[in-house]
N, C-alpha and C. Protein backbone atom coordinates (compact mmCIF):
# COMPACT_ATOMS: atom_id res chain seq x y z
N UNK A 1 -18.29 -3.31 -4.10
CA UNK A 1 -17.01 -2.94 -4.68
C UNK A 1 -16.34 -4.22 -5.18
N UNK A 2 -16.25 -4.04 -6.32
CA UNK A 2 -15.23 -5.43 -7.27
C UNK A 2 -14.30 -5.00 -7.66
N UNK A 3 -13.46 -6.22 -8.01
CA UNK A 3 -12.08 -6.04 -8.60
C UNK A 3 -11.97 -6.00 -9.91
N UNK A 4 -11.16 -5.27 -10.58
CA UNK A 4 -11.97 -4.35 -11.68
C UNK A 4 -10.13 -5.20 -12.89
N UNK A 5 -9.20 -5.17 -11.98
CA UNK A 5 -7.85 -5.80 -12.36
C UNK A 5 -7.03 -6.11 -11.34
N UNK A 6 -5.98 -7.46 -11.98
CA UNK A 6 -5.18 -7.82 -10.67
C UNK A 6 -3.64 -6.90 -11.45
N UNK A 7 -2.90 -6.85 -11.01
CA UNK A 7 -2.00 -6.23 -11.12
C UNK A 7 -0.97 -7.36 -10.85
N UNK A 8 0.23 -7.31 -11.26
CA UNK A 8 1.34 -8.33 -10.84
C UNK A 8 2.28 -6.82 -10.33
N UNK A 9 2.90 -7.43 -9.32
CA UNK A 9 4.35 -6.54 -8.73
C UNK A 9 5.34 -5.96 -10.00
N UNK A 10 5.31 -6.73 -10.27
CA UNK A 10 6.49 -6.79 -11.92
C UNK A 10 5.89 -5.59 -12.51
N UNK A 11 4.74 -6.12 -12.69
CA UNK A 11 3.84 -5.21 -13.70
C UNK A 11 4.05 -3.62 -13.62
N UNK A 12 3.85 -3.49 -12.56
CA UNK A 12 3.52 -2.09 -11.83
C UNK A 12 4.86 -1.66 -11.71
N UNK A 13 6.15 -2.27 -11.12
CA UNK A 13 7.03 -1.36 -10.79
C UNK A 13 7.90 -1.70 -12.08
N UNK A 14 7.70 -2.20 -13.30
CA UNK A 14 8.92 -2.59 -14.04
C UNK A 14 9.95 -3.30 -13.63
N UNK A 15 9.69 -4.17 -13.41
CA UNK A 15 10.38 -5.59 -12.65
C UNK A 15 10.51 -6.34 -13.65
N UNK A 16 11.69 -7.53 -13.91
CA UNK A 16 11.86 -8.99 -14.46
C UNK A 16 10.71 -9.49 -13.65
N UNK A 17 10.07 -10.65 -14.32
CA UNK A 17 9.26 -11.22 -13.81
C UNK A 17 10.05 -12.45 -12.77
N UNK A 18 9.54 -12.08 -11.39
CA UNK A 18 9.61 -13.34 -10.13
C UNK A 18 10.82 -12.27 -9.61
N UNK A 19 11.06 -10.31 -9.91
CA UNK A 19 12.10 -9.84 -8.99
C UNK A 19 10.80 -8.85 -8.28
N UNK A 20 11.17 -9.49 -7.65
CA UNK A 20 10.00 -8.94 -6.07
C UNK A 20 10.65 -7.60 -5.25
N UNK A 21 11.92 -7.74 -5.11
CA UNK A 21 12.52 -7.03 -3.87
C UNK A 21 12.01 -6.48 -3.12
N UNK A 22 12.04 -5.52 -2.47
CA UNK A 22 11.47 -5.17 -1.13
C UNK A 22 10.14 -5.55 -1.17
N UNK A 23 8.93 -5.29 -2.09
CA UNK A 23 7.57 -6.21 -2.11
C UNK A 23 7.87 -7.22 -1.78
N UNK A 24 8.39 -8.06 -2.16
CA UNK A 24 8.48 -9.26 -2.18
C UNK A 24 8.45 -9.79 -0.66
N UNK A 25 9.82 -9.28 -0.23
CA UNK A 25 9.95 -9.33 1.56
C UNK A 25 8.82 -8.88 2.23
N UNK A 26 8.45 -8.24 2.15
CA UNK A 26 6.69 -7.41 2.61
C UNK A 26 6.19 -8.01 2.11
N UNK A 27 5.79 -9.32 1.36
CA UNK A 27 4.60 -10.76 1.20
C UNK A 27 3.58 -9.32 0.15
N UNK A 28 3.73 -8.75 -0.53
CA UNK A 28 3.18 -8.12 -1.09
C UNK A 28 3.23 -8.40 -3.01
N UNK A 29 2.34 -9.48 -3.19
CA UNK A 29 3.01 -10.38 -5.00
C UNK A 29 1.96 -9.38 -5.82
N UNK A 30 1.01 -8.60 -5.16
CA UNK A 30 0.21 -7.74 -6.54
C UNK A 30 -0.54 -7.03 -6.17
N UNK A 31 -1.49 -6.07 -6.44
CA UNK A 31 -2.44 -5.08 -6.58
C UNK A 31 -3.86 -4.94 -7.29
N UNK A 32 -4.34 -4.75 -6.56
CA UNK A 32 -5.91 -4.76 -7.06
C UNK A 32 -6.44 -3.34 -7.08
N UNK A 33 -6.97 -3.44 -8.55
CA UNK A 33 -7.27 -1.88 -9.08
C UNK A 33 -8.89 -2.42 -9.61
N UNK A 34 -9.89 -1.61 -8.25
CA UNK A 34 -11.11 -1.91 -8.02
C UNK A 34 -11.68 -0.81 -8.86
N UNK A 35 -12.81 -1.54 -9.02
CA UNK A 35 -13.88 -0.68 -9.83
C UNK A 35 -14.79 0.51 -9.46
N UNK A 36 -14.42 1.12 -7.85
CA UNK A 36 -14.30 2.81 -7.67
C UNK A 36 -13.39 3.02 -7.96
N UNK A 37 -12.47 2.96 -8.39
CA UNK A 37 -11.16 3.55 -8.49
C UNK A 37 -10.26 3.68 -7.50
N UNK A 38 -10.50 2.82 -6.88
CA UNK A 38 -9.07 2.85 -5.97
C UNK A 38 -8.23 1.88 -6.11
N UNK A 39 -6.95 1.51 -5.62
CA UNK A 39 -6.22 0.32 -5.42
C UNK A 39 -6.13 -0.08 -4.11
N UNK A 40 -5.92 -1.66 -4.11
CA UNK A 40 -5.40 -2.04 -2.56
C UNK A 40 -4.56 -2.67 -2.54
N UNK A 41 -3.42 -3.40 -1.87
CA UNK A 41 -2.55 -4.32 -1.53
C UNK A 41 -2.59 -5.00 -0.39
N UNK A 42 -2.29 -6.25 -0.20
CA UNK A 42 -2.49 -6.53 1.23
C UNK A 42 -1.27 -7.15 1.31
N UNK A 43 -0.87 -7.18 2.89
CA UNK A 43 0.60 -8.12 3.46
C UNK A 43 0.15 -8.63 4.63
N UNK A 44 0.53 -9.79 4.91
CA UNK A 44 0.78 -10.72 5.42
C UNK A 44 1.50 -9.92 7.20
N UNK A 45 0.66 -10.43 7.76
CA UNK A 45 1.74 -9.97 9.55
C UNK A 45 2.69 -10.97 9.83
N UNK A 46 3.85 -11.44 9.01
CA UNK A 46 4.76 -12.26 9.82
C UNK A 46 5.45 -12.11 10.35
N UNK A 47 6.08 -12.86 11.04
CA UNK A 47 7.27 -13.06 12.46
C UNK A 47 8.38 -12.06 12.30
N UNK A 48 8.92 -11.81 10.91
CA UNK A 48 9.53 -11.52 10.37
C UNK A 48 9.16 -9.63 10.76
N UNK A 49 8.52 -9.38 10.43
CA UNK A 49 7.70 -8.20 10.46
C UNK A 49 7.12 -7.62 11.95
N UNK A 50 7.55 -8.37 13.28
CA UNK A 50 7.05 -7.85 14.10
C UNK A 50 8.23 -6.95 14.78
N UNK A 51 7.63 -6.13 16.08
CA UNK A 51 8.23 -5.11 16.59
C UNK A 51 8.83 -5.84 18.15
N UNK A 52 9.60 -5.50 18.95
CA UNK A 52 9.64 -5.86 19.97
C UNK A 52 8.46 -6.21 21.35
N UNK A 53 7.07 -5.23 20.64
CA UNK A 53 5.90 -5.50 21.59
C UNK A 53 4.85 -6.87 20.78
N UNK A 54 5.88 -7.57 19.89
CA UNK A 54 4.59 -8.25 19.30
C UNK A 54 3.67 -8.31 18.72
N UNK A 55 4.04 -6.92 17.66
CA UNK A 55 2.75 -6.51 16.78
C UNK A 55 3.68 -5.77 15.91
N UNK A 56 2.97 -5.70 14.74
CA UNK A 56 3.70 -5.26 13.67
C UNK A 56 4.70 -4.04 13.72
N UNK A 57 5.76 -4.04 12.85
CA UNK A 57 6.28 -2.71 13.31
C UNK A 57 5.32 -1.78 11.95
N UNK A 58 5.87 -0.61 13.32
CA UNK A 58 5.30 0.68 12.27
C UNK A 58 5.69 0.72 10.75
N UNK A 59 7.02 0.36 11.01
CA UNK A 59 7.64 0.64 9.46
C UNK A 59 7.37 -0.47 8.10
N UNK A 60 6.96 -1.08 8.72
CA UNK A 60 6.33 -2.09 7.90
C UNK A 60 4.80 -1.72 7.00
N UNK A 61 3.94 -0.92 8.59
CA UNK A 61 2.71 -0.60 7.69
C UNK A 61 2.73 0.60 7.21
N UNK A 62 3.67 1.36 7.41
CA UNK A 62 4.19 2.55 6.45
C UNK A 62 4.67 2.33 5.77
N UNK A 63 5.12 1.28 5.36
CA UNK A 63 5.90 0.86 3.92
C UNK A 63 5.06 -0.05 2.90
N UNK A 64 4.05 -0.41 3.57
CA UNK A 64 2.45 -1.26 2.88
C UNK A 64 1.68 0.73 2.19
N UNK A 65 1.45 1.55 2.76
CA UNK A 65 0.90 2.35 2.70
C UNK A 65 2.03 3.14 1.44
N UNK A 66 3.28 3.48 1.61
CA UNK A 66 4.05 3.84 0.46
C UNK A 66 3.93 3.10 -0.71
N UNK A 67 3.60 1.79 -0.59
CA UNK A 67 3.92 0.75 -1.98
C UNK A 67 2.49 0.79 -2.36
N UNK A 68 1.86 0.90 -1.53
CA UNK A 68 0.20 0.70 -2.32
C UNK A 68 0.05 2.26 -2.84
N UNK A 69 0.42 3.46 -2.26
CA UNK A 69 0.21 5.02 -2.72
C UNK A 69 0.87 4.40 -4.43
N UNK A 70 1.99 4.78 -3.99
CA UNK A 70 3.27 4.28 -5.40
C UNK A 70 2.52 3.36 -6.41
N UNK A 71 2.11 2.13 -6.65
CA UNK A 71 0.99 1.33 -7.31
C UNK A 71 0.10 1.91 -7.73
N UNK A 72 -0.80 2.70 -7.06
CA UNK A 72 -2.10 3.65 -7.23
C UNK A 72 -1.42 4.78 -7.86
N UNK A 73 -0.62 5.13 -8.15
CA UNK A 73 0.20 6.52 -8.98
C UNK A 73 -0.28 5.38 -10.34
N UNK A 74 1.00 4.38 -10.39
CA UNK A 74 1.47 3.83 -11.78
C UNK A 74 0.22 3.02 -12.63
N UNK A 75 -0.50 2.30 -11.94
CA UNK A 75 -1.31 1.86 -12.14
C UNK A 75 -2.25 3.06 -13.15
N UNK A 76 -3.43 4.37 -11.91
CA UNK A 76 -3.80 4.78 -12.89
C UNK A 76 -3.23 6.31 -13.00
N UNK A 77 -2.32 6.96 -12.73
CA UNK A 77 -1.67 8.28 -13.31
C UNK A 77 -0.53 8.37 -13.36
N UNK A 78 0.27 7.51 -13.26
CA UNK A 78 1.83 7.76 -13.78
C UNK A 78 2.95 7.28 -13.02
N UNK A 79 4.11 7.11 -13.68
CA UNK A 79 5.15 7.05 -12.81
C UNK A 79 5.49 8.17 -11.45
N UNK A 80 5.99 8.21 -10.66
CA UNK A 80 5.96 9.02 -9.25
C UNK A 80 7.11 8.78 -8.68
N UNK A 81 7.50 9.72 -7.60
CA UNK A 81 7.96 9.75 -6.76
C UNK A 81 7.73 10.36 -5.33
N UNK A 82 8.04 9.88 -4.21
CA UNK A 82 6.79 10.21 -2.68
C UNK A 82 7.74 11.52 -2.19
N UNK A 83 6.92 12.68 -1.96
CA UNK A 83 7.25 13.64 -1.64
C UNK A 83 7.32 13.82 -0.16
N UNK A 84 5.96 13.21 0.28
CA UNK A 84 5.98 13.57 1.81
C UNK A 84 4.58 12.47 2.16
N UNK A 85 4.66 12.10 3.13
CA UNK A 85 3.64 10.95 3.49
C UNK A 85 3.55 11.04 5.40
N UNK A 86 2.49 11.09 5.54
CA UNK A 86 2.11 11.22 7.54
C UNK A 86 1.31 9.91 7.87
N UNK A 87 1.41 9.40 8.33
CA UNK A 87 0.86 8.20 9.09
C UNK A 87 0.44 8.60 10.39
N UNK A 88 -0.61 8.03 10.81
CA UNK A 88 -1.67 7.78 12.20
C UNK A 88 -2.13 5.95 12.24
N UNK A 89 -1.23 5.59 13.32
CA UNK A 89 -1.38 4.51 14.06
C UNK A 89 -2.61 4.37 14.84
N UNK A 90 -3.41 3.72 14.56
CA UNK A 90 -4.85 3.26 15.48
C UNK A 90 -4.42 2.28 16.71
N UNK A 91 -4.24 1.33 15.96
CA UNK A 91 -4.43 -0.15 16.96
C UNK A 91 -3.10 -0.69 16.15
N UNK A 92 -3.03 -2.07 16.85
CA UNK A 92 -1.48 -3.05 16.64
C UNK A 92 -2.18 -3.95 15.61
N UNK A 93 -1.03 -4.36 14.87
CA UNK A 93 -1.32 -5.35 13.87
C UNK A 93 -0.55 -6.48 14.39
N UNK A 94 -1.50 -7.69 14.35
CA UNK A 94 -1.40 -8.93 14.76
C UNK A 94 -0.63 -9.82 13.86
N UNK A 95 0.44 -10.35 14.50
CA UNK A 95 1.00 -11.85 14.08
C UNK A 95 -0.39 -12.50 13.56
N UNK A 96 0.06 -13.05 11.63
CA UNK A 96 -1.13 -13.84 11.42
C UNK A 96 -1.98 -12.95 10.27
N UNK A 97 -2.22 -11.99 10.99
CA UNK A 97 -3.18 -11.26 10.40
C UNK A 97 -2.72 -10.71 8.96
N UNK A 98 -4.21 -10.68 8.03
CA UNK A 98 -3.46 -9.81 6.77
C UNK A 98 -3.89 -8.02 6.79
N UNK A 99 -3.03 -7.27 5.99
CA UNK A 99 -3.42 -5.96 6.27
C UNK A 99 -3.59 -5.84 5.00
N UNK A 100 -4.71 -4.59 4.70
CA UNK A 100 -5.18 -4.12 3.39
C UNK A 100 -4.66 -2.79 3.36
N UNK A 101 -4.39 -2.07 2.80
CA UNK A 101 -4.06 -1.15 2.69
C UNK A 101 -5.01 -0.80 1.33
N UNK A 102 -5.91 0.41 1.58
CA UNK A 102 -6.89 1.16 -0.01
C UNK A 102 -6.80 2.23 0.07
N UNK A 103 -6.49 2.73 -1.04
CA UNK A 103 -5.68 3.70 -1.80
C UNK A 103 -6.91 4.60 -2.46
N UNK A 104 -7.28 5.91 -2.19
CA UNK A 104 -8.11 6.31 -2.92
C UNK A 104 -7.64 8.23 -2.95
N UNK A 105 -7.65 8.94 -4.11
CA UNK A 105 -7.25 10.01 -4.45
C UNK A 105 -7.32 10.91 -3.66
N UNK A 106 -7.07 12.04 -3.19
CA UNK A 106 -7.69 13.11 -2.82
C UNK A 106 -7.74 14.39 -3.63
N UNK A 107 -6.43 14.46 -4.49
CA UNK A 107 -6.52 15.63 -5.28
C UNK A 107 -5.75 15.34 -6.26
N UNK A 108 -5.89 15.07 -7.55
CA UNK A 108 -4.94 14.66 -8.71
C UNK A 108 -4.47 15.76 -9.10
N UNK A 109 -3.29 16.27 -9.48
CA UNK A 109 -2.82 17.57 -10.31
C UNK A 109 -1.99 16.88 -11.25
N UNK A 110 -1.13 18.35 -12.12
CA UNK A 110 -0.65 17.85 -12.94
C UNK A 110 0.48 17.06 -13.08
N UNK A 111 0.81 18.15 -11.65
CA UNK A 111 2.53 17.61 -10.88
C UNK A 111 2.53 16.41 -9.71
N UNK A 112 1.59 17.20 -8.78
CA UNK A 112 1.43 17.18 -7.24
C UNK A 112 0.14 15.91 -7.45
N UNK A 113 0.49 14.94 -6.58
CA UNK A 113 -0.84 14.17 -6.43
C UNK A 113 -0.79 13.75 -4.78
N UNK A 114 -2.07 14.07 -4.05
CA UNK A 114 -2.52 13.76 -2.98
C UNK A 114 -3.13 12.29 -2.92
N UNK A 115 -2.70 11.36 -2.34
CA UNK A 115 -3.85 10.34 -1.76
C UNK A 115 -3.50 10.22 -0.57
N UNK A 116 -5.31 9.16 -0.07
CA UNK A 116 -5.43 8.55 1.32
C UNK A 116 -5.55 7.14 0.78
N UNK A 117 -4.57 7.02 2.39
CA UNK A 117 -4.61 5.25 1.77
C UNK A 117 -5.19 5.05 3.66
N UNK A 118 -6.20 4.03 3.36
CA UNK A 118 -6.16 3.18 5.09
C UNK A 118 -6.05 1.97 4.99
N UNK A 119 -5.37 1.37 6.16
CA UNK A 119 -5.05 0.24 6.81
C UNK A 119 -5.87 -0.76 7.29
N UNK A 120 -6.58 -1.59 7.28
CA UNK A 120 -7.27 -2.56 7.62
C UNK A 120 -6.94 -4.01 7.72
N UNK A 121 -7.48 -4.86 9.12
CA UNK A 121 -7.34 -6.49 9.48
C UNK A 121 -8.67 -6.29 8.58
N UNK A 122 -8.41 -7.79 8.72
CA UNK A 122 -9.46 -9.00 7.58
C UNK A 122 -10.78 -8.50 8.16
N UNK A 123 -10.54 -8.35 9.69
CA UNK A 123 -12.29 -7.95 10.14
C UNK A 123 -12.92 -6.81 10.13
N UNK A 124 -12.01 -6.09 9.02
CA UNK A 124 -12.06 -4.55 9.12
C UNK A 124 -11.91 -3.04 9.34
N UNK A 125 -11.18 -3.75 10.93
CA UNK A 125 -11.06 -2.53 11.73
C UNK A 125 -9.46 -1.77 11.62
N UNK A 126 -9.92 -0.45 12.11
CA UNK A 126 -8.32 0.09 10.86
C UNK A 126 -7.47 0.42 11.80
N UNK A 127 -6.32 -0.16 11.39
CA UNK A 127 -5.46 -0.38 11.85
C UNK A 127 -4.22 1.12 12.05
N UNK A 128 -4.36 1.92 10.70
CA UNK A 128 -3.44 3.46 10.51
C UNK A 128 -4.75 3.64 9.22
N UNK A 129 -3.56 5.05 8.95
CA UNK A 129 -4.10 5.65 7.45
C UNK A 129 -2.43 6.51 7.60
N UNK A 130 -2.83 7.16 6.26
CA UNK A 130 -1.68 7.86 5.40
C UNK A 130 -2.27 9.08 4.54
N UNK A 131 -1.60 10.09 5.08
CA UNK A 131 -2.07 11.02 3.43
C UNK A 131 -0.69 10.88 2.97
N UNK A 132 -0.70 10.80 1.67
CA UNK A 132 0.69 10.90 1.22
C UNK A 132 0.82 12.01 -0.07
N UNK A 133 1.86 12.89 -0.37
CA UNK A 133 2.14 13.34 -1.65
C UNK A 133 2.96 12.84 -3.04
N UNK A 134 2.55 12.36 -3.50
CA UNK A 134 3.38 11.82 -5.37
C UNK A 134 3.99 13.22 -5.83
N UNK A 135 5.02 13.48 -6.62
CA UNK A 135 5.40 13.84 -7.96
C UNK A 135 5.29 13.06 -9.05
N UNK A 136 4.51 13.72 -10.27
CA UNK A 136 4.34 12.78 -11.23
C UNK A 136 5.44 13.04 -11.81
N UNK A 137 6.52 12.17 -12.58
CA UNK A 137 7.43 12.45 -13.32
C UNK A 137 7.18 11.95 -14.70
């Protein structure tokens, strides 16, 4: 699996170039739109980002999993908005560590779009997943 395009943050959400906002804070500068067709994003586990037990908070990798769904809309089917999204926590994400988040379809419609996105450390092992729902607008 190769990288097929890099994506800039800007790019994707209609941003001035170098306005990051909430990506930005989430260490999240672009998107990779691979040559199965999926996208990924990865963020950074910092200090900044942890939970009171020392490992990432949830809302952080639910919010890696919303921005990479959201990316994977604009990128290849359209502008969107998130209808409904479920997360399943595996294991803790480590101070240090980077998380991937890959984005791959489940059911494209005209309106309604389904994807799965999962969570992964550098060594692989997965960390959550997400089904989430888009509106294409």
């Amino acid at each position: 699996m190769g990288i097929k395009r890099i994506w800039k943050t800007e790019e994707v959400f209609h941003l001035l170039d170098g306005d990051l906002r909430y990506y930005g804070h989430l260490g999240i500068p672009h998107y990779e739109e691979m040559d199965d067709g999926s996208v990924q994003a990865s963020m950074p586990v910092t200090h900044a980002l942890l939970n009171g037990h020392g490992t990432v908070q949830g809302g952080a990798v639910a919010s890696l999993c919303d921005i990479a769904g959201a990316a994977y809309m604009r990128i290849l089917v359209g502008d969107e908005v998130t209808l409904n999204s479920s997360m399943q926590f595996y294991r803790p994400g480590k101070e240090g560590s980077v998380l991937t988040a890959r984005v791959t379809p489940r059911k494209l419609g005209k309106t309604i779009c389904t994807l799965v996105c999962e969570v992964t450390d550098e060594s692989g092992t997965l960390i959550a997943d997400s089904v989430q729902t888009f509106y294409r607008i």
